[in-house]
C-alpha atoms as a PDB file:
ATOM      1  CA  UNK A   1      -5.861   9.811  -4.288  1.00  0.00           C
ATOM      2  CA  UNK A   2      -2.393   8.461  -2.725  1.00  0.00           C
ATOM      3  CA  UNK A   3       0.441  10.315  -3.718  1.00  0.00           C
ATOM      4  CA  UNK A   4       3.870   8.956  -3.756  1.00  0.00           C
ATOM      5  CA  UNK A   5       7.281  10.340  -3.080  1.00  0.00           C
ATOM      6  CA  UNK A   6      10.392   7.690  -4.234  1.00  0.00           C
ATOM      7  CA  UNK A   7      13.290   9.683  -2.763  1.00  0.00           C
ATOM      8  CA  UNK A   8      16.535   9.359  -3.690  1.00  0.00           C
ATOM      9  CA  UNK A   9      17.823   7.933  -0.056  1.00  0.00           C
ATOM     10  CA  UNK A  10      15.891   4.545  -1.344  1.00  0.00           C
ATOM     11  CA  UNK A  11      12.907   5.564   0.705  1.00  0.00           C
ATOM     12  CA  UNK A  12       8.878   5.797  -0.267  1.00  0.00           C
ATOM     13  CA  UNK A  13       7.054   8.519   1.262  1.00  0.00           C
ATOM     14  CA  UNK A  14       3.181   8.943   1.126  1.00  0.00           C
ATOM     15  CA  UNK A  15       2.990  12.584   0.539  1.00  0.00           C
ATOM     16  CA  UNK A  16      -0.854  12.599   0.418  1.00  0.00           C
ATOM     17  CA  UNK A  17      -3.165  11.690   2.906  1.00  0.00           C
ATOM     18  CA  UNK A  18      -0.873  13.179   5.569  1.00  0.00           C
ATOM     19  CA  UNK A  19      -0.829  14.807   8.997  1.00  0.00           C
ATOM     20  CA  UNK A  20      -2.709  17.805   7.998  1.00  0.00           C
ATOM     21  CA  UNK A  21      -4.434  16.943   4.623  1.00  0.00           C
ATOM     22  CA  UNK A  22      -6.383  13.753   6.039  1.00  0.00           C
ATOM     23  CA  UNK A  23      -8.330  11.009   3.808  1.00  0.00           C
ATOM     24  CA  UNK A  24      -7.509  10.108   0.186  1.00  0.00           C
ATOM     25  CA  UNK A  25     -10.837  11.960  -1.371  1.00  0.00           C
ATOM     26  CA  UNK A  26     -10.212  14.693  -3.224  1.00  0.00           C
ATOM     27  CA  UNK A  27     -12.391  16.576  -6.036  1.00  0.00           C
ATOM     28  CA  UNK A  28     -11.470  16.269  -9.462  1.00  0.00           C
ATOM     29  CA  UNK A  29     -10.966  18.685 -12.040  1.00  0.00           C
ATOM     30  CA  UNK A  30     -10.052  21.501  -9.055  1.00  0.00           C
ATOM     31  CA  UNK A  31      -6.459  22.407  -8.596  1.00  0.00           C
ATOM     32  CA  UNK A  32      -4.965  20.799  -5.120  1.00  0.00           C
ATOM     33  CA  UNK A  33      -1.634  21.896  -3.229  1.00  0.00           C
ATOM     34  CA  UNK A  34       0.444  19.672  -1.239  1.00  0.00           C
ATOM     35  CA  UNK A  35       0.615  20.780   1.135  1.00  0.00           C
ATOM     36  CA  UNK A  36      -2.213  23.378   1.591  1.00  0.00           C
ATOM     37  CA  UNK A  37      -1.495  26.779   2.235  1.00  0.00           C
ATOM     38  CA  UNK A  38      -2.410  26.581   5.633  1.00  0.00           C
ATOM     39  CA  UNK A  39      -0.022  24.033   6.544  1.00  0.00           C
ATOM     40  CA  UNK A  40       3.119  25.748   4.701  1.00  0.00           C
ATOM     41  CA  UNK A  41       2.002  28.785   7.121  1.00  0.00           C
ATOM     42  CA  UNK A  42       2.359  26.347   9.478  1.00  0.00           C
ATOM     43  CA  UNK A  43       5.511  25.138   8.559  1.00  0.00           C
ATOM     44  CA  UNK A  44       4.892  22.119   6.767  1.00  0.00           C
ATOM     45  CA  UNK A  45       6.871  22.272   4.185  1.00  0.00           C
ATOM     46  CA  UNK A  46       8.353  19.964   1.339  1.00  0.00           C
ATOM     47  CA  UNK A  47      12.159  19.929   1.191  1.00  0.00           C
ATOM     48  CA  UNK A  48      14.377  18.485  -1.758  1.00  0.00           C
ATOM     49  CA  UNK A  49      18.021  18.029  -1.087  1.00  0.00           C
ATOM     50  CA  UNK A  50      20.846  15.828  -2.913  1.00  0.00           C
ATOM     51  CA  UNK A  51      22.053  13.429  -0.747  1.00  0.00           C
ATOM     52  CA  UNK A  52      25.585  13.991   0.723  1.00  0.00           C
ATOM     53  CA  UNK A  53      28.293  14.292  -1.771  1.00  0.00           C
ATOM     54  CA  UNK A  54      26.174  14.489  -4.756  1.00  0.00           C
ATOM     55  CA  UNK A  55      25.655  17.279  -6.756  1.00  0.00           C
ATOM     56  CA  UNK A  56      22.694  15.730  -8.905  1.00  0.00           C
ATOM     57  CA  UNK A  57      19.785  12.990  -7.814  1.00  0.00           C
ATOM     58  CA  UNK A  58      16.835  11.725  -9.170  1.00  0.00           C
ATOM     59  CA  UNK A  59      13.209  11.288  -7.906  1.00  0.00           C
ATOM     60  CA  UNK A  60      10.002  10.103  -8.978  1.00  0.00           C
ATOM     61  CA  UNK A  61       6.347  11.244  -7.498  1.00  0.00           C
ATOM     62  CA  UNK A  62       3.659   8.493  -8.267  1.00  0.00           C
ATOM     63  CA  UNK A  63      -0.355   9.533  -8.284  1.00  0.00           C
ATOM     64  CA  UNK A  64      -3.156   6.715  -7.437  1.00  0.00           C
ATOM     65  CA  UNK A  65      -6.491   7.846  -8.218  1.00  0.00           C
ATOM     66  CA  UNK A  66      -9.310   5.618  -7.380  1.00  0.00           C
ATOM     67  CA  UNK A  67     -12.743   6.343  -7.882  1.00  0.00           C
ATOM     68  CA  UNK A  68     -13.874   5.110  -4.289  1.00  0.00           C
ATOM     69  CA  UNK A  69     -12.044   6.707  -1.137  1.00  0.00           C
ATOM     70  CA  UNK A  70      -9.421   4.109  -0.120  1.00  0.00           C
ATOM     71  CA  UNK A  71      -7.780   2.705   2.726  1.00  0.00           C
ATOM     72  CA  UNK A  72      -3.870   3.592   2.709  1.00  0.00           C
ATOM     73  CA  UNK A  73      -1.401   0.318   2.813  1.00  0.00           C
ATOM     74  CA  UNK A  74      -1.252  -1.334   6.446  1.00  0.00           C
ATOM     75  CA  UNK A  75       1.396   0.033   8.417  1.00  0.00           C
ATOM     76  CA  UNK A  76       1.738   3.306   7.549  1.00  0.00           C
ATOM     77  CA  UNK A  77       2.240   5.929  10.387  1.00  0.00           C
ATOM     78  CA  UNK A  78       1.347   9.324   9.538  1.00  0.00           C
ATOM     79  CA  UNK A  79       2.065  10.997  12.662  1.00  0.00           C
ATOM     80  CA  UNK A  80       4.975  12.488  11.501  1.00  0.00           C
ATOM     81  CA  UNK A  81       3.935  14.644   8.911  1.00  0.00           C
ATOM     82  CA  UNK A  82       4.105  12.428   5.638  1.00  0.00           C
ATOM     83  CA  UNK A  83       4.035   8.510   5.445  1.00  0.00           C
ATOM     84  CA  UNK A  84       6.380   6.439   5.382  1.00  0.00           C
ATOM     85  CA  UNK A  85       6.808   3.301   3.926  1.00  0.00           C
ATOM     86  CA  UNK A  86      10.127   2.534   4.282  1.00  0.00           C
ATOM     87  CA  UNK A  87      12.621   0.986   1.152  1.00  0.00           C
ATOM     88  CA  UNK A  88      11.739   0.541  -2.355  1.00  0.00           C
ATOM     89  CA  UNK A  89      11.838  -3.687  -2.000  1.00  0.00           C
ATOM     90  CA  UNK A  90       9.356  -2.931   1.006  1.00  0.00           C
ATOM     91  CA  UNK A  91       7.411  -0.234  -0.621  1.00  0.00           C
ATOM     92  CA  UNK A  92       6.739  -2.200  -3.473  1.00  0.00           C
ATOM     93  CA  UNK A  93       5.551  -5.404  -1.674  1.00  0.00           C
ATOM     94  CA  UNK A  94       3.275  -3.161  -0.163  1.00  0.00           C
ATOM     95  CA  UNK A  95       1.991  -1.397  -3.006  1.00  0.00           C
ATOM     96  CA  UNK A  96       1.406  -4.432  -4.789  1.00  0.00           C
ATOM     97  CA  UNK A  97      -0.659  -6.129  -2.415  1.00  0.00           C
ATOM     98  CA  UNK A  98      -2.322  -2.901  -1.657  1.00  0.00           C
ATOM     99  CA  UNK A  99      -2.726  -2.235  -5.630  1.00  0.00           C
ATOM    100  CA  UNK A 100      -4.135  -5.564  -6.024  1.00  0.00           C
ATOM    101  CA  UNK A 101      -7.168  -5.263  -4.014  1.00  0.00           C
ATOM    102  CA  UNK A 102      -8.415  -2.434  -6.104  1.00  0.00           C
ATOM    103  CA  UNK A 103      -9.605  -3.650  -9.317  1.00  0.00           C
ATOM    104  CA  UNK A 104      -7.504  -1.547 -12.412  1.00  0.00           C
ATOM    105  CA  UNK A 105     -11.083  -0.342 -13.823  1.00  0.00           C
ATOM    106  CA  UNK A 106     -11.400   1.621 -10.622  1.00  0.00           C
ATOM    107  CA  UNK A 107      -7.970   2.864 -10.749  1.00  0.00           C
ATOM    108  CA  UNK A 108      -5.245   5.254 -12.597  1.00  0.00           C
ATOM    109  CA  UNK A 109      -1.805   5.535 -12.276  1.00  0.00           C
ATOM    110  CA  UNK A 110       0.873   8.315 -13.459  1.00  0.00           C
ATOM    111  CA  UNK A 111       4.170   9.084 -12.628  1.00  0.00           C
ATOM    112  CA  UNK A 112       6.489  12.506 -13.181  1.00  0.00           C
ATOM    113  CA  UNK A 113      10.381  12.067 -12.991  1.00  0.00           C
ATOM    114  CA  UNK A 114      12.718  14.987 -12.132  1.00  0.00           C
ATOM    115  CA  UNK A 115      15.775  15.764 -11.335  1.00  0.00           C
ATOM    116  CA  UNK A 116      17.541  17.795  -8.000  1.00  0.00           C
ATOM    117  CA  UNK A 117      20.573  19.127  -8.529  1.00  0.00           C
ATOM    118  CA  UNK A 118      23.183  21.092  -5.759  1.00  0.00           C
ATOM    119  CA  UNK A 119      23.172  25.027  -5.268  1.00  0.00           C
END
């Protein structure tokens, strides 16, 4: 599973694999915490903030599943905690070329939006 983070400062982030939670197999039908507990007690931690000046924003978080353990998109550097893969335009190339390599039948998709508001 690849999990996706489009922020609202334009910019994709690969929340799963990452630094501490490596390889995109996971077991289905268990619950799974990103992170894991024993990261957050390590202080990796997930932080959602309105950008500067706004007092409301708007995020989505994208699943993959794939039946097969996958490769993650070329070019991604997770040695900084979570992936990045940089704008939306370049995310998407990405994703698509990455997407279309894996044949649908082998695949599911979903995707949550929510909204971050100011204190």
């Amino acid at each position: 599973m690849v999990l996706l983070s489009l922020a609202a400062n334009d910019t994709v982030y690969i929340l799963f694999p990452n630094l501490a939670q490596t390889g995109t197999r996971i077991r289905g039908g268990v619950s799974h915490e990103i992170p894991d507990k024993a990261s957050r007690q390590n202080g990796f931690r997930i932080r959602v903030a309105t950008l500067p000046g706004r007092r409301k924003d708007t995020e989505v978080i994208k699943a993959i599943a794939t039946k097969q353990e996958i490769a993650l998109p070329g070019g991604v550097d997770l040695s900084y905690g979570f992936g990045l893969m940089g704008t939306p335009r370049v995310a998407a190339i990405k994703l698509a070329r990455w997407l279309t390599e894996i044949p649908p039948s082998e695949r599911a998709e979903a995707s949550v939006m929510y909204t971050v508001t100011a204190e």
